[in-house]
PDB file of N, CA and C in Angstrom:
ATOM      1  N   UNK A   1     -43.699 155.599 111.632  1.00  0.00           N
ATOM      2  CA  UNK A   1     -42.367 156.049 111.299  1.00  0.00           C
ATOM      3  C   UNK A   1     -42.359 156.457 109.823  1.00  0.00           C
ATOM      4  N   UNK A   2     -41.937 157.487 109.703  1.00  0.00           N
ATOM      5  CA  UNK A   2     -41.616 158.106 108.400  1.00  0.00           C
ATOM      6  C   UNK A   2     -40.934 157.504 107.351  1.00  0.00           C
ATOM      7  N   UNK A   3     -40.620 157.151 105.704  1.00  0.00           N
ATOM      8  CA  UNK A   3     -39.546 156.617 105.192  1.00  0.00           C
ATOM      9  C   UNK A   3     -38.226 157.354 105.418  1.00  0.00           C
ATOM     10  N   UNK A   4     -38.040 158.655 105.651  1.00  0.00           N
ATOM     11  CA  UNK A   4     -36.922 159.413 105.940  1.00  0.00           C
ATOM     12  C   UNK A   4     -36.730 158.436 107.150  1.00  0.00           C
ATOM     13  N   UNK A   5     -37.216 158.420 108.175  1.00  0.00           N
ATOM     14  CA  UNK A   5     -36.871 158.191 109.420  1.00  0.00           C
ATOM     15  C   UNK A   5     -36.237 156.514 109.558  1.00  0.00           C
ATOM     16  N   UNK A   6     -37.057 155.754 108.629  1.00  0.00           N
ATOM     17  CA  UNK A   6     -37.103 154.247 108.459  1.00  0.00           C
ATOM     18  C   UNK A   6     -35.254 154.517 107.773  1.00  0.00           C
ATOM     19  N   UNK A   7     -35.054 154.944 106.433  1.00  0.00           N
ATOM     20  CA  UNK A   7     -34.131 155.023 106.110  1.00  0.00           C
ATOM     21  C   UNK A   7     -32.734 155.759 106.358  1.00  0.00           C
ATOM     22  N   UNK A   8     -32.916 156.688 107.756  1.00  0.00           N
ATOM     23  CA  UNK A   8     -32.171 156.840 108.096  1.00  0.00           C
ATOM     24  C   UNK A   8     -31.500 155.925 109.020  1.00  0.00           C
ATOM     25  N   UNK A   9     -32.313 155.229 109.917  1.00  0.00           N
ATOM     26  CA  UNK A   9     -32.166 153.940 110.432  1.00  0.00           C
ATOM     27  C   UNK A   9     -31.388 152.807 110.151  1.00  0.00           C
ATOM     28  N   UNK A  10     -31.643 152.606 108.643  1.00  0.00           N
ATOM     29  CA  UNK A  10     -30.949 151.619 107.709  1.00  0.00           C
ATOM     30  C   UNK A  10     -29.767 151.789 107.566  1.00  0.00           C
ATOM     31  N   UNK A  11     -29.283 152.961 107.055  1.00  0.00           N
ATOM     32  CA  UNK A  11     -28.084 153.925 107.016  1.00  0.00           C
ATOM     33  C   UNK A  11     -27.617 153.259 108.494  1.00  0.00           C
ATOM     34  N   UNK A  12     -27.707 153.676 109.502  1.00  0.00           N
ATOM     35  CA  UNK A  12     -27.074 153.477 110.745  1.00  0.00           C
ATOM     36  C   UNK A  12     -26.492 152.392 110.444  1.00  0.00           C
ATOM     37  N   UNK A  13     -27.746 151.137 110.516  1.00  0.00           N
ATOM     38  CA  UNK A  13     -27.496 149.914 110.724  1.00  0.00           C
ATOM     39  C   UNK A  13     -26.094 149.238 110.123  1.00  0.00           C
ATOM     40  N   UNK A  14     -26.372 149.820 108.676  1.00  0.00           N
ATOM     41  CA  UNK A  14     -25.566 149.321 107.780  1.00  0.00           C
ATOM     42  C   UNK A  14     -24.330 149.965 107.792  1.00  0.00           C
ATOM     43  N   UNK A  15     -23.717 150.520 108.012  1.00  0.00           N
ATOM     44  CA  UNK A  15     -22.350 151.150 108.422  1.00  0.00           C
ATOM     45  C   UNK A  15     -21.163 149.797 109.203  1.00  0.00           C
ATOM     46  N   UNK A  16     -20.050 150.300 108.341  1.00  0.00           N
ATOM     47  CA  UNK A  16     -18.576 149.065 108.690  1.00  0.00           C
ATOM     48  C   UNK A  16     -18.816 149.168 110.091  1.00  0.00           C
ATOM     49  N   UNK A  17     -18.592 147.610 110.540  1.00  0.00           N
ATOM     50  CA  UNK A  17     -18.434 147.761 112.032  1.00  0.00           C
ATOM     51  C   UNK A  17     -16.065 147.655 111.674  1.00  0.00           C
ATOM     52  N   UNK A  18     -15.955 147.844 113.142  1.00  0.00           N
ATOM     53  CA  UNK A  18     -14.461 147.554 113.150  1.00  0.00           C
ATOM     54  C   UNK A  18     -14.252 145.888 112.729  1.00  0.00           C
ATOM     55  N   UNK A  19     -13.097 145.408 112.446  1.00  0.00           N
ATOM     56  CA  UNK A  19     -13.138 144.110 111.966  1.00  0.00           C
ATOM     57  C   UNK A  19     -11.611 143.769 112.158  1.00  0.00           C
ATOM     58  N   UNK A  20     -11.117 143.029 113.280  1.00  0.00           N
ATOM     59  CA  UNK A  20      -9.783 142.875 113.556  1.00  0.00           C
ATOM     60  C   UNK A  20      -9.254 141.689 112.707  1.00  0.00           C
ATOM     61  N   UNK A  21     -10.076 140.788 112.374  1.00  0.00           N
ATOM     62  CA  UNK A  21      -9.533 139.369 111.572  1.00  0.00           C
ATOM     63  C   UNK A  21      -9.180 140.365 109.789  1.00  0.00           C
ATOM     64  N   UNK A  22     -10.327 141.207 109.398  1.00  0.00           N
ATOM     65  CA  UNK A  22      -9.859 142.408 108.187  1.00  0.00           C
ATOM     66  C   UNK A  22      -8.381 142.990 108.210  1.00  0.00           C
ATOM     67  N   UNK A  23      -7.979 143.524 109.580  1.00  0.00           N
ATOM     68  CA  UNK A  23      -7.323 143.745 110.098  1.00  0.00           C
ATOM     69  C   UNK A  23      -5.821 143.433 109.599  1.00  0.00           C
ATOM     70  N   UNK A  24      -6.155 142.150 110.592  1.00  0.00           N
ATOM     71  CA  UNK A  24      -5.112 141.537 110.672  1.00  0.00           C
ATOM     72  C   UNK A  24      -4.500 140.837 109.104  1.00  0.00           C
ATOM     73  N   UNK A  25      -5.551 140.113 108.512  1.00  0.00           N
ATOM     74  CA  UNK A  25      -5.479 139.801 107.423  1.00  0.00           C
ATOM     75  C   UNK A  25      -5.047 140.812 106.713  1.00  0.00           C
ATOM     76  N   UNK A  26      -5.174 141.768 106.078  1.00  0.00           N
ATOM     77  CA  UNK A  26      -4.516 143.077 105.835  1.00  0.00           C
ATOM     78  C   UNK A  26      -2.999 143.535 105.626  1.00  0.00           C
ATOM     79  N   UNK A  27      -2.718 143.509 107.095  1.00  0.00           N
ATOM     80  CA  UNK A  27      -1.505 143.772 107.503  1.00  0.00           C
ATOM     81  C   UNK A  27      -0.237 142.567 106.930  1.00  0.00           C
ATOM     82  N   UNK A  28      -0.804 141.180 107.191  1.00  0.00           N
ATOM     83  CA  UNK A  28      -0.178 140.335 107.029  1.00  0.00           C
ATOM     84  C   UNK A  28       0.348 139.791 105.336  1.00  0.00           C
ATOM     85  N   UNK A  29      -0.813 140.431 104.611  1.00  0.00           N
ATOM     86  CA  UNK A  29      -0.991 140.261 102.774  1.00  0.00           C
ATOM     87  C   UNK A  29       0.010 141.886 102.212  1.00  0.00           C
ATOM     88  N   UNK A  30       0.233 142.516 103.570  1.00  0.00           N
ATOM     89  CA  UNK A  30       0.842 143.750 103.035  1.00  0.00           C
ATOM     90  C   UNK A  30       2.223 143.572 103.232  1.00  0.00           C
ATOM     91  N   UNK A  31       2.641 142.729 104.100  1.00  0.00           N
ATOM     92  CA  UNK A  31       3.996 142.147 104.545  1.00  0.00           C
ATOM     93  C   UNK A  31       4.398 141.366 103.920  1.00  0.00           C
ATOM     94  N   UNK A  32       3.479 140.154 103.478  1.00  0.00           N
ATOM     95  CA  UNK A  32       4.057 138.917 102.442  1.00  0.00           C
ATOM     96  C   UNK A  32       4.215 139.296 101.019  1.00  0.00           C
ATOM     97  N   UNK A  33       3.225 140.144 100.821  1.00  0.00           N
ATOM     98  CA  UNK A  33       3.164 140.593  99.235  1.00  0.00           C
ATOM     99  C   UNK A  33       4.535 140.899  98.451  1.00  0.00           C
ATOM    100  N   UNK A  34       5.302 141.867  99.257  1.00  0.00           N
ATOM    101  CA  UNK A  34       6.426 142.442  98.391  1.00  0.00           C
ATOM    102  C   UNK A  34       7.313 141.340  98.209  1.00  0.00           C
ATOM    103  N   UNK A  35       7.564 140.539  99.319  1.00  0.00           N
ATOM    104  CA  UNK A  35       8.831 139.465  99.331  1.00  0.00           C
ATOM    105  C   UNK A  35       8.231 138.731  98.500  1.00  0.00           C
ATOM    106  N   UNK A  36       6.994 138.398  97.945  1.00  0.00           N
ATOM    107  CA  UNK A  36       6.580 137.003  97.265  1.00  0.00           C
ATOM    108  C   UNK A  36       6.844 138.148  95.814  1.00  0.00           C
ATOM    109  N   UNK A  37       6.437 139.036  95.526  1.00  0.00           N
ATOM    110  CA  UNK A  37       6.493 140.211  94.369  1.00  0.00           C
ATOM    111  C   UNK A  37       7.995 140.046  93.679  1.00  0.00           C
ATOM    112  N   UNK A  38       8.609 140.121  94.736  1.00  0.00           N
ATOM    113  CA  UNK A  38      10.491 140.540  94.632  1.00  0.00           C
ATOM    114  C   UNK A  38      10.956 138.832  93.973  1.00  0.00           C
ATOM    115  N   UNK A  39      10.764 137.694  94.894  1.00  0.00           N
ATOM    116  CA  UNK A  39      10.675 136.480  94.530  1.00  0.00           C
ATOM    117  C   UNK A  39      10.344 135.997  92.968  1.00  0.00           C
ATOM    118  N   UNK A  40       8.747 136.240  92.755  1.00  0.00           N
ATOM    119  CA  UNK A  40       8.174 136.162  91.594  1.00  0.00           C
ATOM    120  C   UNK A  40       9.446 136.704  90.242  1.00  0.00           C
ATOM    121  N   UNK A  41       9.718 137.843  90.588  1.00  0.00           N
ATOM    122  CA  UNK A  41      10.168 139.040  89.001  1.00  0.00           C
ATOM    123  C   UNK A  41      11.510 138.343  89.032  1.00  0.00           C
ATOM    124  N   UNK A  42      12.465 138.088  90.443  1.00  0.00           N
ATOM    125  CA  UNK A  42      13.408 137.549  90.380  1.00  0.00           C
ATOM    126  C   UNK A  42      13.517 135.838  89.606  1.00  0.00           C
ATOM    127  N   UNK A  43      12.498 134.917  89.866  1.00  0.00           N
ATOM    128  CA  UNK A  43      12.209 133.477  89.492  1.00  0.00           C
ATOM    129  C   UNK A  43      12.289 133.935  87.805  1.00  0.00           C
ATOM    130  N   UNK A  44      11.322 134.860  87.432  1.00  0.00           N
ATOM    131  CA  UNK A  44      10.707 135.121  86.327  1.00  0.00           C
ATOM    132  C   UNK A  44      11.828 135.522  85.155  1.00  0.00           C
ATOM    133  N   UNK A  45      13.095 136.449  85.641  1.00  0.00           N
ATOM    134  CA  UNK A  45      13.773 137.010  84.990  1.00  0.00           C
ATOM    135  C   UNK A  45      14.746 135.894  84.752  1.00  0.00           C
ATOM    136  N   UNK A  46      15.122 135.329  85.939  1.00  0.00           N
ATOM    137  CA  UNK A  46      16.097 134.071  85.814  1.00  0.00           C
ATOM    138  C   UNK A  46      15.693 132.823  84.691  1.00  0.00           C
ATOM    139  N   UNK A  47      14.209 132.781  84.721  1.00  0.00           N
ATOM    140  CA  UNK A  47      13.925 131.835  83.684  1.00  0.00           C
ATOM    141  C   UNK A  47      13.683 132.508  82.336  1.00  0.00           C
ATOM    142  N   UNK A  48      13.546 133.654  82.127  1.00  0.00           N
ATOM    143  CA  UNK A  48      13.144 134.052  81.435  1.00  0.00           C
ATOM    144  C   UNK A  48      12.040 134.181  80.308  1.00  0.00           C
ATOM    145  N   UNK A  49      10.733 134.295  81.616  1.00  0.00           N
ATOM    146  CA  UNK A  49       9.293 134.507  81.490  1.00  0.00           C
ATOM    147  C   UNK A  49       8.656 135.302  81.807  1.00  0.00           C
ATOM    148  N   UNK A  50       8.205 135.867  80.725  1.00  0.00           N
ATOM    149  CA  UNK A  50       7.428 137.613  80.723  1.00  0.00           C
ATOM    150  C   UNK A  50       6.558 137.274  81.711  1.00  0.00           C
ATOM    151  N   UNK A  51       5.689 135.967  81.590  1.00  0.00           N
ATOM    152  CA  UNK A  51       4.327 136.065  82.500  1.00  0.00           C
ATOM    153  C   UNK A  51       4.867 135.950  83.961  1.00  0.00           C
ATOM    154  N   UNK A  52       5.763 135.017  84.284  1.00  0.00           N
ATOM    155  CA  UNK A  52       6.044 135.277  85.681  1.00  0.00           C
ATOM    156  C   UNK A  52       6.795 136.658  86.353  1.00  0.00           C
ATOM    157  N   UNK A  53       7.374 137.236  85.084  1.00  0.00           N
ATOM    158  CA  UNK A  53       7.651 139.240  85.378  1.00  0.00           C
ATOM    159  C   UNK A  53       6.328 140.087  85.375  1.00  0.00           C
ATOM    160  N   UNK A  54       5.350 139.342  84.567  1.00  0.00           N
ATOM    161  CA  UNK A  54       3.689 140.157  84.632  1.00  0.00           C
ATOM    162  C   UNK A  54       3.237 139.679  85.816  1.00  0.00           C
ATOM    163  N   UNK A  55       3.264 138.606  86.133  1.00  0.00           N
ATOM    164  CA  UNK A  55       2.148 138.392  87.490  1.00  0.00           C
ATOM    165  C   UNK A  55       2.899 138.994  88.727  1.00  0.00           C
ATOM    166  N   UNK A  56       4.142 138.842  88.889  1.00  0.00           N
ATOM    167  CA  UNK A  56       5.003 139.611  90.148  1.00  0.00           C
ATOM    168  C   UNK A  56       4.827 141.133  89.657  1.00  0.00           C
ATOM    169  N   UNK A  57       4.387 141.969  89.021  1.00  0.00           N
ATOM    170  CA  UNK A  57       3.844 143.400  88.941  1.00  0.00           C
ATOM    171  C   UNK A  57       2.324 143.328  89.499  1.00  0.00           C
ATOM    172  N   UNK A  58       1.975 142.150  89.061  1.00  0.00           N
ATOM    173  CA  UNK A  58       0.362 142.073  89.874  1.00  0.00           C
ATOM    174  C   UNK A  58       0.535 141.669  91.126  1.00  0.00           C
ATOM    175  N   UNK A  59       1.108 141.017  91.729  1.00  0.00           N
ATOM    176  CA  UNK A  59       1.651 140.496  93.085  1.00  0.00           C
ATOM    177  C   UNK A  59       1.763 141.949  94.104  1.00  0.00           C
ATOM    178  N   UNK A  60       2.729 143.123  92.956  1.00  0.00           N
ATOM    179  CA  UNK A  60       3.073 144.050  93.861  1.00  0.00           C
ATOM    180  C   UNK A  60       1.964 145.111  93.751  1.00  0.00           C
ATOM    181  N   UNK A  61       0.574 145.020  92.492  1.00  0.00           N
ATOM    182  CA  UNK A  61      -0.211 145.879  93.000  1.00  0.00           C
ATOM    183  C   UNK A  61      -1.337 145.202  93.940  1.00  0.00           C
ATOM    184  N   UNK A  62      -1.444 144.010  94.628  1.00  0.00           N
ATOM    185  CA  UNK A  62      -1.957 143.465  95.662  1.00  0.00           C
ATOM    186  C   UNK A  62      -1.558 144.237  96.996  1.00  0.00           C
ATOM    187  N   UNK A  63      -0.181 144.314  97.094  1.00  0.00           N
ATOM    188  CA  UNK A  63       0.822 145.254  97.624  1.00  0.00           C
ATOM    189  C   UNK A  63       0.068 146.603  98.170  1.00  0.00           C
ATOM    190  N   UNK A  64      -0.202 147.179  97.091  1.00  0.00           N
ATOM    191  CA  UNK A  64      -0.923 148.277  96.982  1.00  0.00           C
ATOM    192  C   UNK A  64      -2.347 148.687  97.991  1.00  0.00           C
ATOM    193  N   UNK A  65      -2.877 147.503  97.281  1.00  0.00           N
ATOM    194  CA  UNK A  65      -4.856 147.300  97.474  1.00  0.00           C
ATOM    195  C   UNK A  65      -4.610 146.730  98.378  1.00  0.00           C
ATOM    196  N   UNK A  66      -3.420 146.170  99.620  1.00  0.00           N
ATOM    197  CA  UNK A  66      -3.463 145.599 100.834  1.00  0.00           C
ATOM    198  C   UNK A  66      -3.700 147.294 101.627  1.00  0.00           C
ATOM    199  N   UNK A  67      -2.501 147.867 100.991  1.00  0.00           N
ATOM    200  CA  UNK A  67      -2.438 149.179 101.846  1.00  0.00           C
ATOM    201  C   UNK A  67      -3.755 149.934 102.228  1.00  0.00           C
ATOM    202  N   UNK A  68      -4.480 150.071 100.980  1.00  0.00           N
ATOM    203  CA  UNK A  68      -5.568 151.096 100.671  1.00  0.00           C
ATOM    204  C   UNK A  68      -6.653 150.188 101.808  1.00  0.00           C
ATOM    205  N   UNK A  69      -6.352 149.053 101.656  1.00  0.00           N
ATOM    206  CA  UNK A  69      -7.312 147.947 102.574  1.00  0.00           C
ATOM    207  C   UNK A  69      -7.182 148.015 104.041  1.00  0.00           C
ATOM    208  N   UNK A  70      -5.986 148.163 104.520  1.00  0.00           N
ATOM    209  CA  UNK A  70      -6.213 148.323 106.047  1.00  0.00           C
ATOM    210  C   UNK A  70      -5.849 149.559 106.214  1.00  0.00           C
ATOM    211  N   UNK A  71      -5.874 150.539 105.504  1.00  0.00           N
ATOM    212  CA  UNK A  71      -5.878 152.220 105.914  1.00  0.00           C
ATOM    213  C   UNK A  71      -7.440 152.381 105.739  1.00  0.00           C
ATOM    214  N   UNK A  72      -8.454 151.592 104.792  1.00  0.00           N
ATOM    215  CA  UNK A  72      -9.482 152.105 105.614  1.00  0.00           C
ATOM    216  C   UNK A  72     -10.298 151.659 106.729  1.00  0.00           C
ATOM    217  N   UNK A  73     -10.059 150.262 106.791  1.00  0.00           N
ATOM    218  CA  UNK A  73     -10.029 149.532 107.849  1.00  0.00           C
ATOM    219  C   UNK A  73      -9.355 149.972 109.503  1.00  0.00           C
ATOM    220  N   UNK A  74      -8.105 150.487 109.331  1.00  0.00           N
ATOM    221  CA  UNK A  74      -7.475 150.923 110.538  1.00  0.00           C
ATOM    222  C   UNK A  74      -8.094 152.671 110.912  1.00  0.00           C
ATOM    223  N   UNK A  75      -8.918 153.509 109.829  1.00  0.00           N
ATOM    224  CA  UNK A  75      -9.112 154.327 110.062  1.00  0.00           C
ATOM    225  C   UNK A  75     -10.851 153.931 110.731  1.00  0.00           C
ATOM    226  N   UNK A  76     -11.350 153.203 110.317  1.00  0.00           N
ATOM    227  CA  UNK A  76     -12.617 153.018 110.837  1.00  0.00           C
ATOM    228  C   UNK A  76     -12.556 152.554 112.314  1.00  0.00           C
ATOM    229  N   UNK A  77     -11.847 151.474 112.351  1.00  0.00           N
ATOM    230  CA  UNK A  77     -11.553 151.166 113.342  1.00  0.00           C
ATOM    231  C   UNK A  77     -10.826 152.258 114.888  1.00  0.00           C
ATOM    232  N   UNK A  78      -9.776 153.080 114.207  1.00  0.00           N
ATOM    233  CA  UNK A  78      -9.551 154.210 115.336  1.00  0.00           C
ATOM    234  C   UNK A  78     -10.005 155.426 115.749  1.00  0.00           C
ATOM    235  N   UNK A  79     -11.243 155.537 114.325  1.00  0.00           N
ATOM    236  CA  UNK A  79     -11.532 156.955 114.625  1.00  0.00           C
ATOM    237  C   UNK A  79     -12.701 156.954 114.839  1.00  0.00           C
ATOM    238  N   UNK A  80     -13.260 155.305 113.903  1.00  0.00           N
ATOM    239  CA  UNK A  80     -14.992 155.608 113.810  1.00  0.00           C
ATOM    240  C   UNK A  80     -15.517 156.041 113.059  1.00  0.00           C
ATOM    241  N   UNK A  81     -14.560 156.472 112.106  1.00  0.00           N
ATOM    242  CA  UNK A  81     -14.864 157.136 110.893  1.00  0.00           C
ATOM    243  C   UNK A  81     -15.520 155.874 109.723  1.00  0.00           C
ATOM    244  N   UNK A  82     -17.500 155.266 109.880  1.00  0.00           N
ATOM    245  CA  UNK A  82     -17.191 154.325 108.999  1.00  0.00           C
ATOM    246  C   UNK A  82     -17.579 154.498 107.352  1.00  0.00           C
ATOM    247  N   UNK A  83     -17.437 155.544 106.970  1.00  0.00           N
ATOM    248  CA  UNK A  83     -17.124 156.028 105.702  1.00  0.00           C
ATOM    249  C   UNK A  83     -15.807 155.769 105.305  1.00  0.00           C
ATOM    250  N   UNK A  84     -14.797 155.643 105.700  1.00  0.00           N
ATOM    251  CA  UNK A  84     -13.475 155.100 105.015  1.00  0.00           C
ATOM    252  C   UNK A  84     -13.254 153.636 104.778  1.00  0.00           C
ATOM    253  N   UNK A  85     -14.072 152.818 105.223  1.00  0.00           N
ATOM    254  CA  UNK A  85     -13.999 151.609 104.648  1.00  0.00           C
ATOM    255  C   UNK A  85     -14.721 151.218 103.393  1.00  0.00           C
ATOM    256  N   UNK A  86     -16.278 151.494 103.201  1.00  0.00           N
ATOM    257  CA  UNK A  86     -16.243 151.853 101.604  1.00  0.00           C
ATOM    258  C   UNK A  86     -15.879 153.058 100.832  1.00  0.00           C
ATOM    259  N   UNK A  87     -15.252 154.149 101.018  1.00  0.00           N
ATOM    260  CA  UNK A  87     -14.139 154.629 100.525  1.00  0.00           C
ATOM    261  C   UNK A  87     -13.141 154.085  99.796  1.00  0.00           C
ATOM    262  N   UNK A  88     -12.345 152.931 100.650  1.00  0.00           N
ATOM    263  CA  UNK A  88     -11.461 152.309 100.318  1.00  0.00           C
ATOM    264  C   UNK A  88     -11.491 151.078  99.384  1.00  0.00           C
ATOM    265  N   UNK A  89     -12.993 150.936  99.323  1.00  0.00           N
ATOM    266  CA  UNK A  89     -13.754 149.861  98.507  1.00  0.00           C
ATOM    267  C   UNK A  89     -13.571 150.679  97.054  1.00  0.00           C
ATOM    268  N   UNK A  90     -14.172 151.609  97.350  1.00  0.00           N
ATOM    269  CA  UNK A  90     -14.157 152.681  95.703  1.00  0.00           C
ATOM    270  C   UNK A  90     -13.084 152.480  95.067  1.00  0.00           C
ATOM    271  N   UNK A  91     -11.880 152.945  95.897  1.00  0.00           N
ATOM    272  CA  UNK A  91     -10.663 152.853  95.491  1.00  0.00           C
ATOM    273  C   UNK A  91     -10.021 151.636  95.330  1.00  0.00           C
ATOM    274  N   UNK A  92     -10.043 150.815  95.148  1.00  0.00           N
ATOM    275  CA  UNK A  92      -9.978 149.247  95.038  1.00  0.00           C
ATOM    276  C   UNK A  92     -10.688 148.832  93.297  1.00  0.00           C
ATOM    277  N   UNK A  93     -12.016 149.291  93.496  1.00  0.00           N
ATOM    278  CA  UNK A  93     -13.007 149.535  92.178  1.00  0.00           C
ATOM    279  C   UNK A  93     -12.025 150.104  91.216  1.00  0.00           C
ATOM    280  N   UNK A  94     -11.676 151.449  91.530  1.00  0.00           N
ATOM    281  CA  UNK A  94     -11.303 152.133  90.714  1.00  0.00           C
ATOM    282  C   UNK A  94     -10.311 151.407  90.160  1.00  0.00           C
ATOM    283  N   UNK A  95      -9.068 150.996  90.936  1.00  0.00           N
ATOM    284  CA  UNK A  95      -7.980 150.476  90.222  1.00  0.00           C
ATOM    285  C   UNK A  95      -7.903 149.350  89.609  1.00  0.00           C
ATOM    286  N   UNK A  96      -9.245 148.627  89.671  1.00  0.00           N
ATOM    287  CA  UNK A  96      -9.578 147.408  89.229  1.00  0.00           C
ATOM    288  C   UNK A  96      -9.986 147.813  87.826  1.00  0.00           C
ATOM    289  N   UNK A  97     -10.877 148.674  87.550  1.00  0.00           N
ATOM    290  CA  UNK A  97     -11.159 149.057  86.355  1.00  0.00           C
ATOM    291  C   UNK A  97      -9.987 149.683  85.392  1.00  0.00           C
ATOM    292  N   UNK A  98      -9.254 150.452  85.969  1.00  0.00           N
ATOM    293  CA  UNK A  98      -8.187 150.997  85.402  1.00  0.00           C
ATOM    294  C   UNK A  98      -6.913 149.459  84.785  1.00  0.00           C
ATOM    295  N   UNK A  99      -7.040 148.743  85.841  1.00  0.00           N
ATOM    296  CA  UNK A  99      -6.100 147.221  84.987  1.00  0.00           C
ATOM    297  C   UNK A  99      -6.630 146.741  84.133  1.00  0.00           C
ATOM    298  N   UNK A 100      -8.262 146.688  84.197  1.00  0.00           N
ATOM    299  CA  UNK A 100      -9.322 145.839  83.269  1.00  0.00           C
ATOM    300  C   UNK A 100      -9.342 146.489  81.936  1.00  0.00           C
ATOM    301  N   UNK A 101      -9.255 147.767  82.339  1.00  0.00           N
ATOM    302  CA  UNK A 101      -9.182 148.210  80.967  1.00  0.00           C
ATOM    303  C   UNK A 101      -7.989 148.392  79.743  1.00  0.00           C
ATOM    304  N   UNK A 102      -6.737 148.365  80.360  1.00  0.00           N
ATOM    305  CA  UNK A 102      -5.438 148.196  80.519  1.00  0.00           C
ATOM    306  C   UNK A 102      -4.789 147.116  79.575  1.00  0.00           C
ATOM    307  N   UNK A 103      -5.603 145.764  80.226  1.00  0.00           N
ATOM    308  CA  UNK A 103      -5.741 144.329  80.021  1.00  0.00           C
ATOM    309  C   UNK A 103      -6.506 144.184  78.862  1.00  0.00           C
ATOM    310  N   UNK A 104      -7.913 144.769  78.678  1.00  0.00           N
ATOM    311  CA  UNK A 104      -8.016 144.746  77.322  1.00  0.00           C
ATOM    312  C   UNK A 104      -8.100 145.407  76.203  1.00  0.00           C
ATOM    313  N   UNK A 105      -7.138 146.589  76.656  1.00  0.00           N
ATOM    314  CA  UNK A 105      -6.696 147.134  75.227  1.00  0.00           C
ATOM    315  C   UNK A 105      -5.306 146.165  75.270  1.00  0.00           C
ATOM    316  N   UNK A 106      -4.511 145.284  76.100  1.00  0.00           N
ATOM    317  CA  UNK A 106      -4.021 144.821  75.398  1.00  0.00           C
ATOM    318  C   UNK A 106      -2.264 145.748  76.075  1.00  0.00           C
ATOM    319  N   UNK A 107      -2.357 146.293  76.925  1.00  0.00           N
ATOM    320  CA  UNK A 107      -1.067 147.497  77.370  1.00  0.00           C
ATOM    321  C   UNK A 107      -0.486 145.994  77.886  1.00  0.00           C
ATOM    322  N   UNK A 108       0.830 146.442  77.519  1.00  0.00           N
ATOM    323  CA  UNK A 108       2.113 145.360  78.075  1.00  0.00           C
ATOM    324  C   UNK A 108       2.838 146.215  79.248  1.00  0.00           C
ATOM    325  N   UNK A 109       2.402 145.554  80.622  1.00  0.00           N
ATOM    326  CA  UNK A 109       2.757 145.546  81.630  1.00  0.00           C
ATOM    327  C   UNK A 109       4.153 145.876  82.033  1.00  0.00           C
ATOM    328  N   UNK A 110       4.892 144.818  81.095  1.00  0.00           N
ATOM    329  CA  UNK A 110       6.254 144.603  81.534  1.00  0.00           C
ATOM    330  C   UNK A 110       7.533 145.628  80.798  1.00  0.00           C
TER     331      UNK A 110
END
């Protein structure tokens, strides 16, 4: 067997399978998120604590990275398409770097 051939193989192998517990988990962190988000900024403002108004903005970009999480998950899963689940990994990366960097220059959230 060829290394082309060996490594195209690998490629196969390694490709997202569907993942319903991903899934589900997903769906359920995309539902709780906002009400615990809304909760948080509301607790936060009433006491009047920036960090509990900063972490309920992080609460609601969980919110976010739930979405991006089972859209590529639900697309792998219905179409087969398993390039959209690390896709959706990238994009996860990306916005992770974009807070990290955010965070340490030091940008005020709130």
């Amino acid at each position: 067997m060829t290394d082309t051939a060996v490594l195209v193989r690998r490629v196969r192998l390694d490709r997202a399978d569907h993942s319903t517990v991903g899934i589900v988990l997903a769906a359920v962190s995309l539902l709780v998120m906002p009400a615990l988000s809304y909760a948080q900024r509301r607790a936060g403002r009433a006491l009047g604590s920036a960090s509990a108004v900063a972490d309920s903005k992080q609460t609601l970009l969980c919110t976010y990275l739930s979405a991006v999480l089972l859209t590529g998950l639900g697309v792998n899963s219905l179409f087969g398409w398993w390039w959209a689940d690390p896709l959706a990994a990238l994009v996860i990366a990306a916005v992770a770097v974009r807070e990290g960097r955010e965070a340490w220059r030091g940008d005020d959230c709130c």
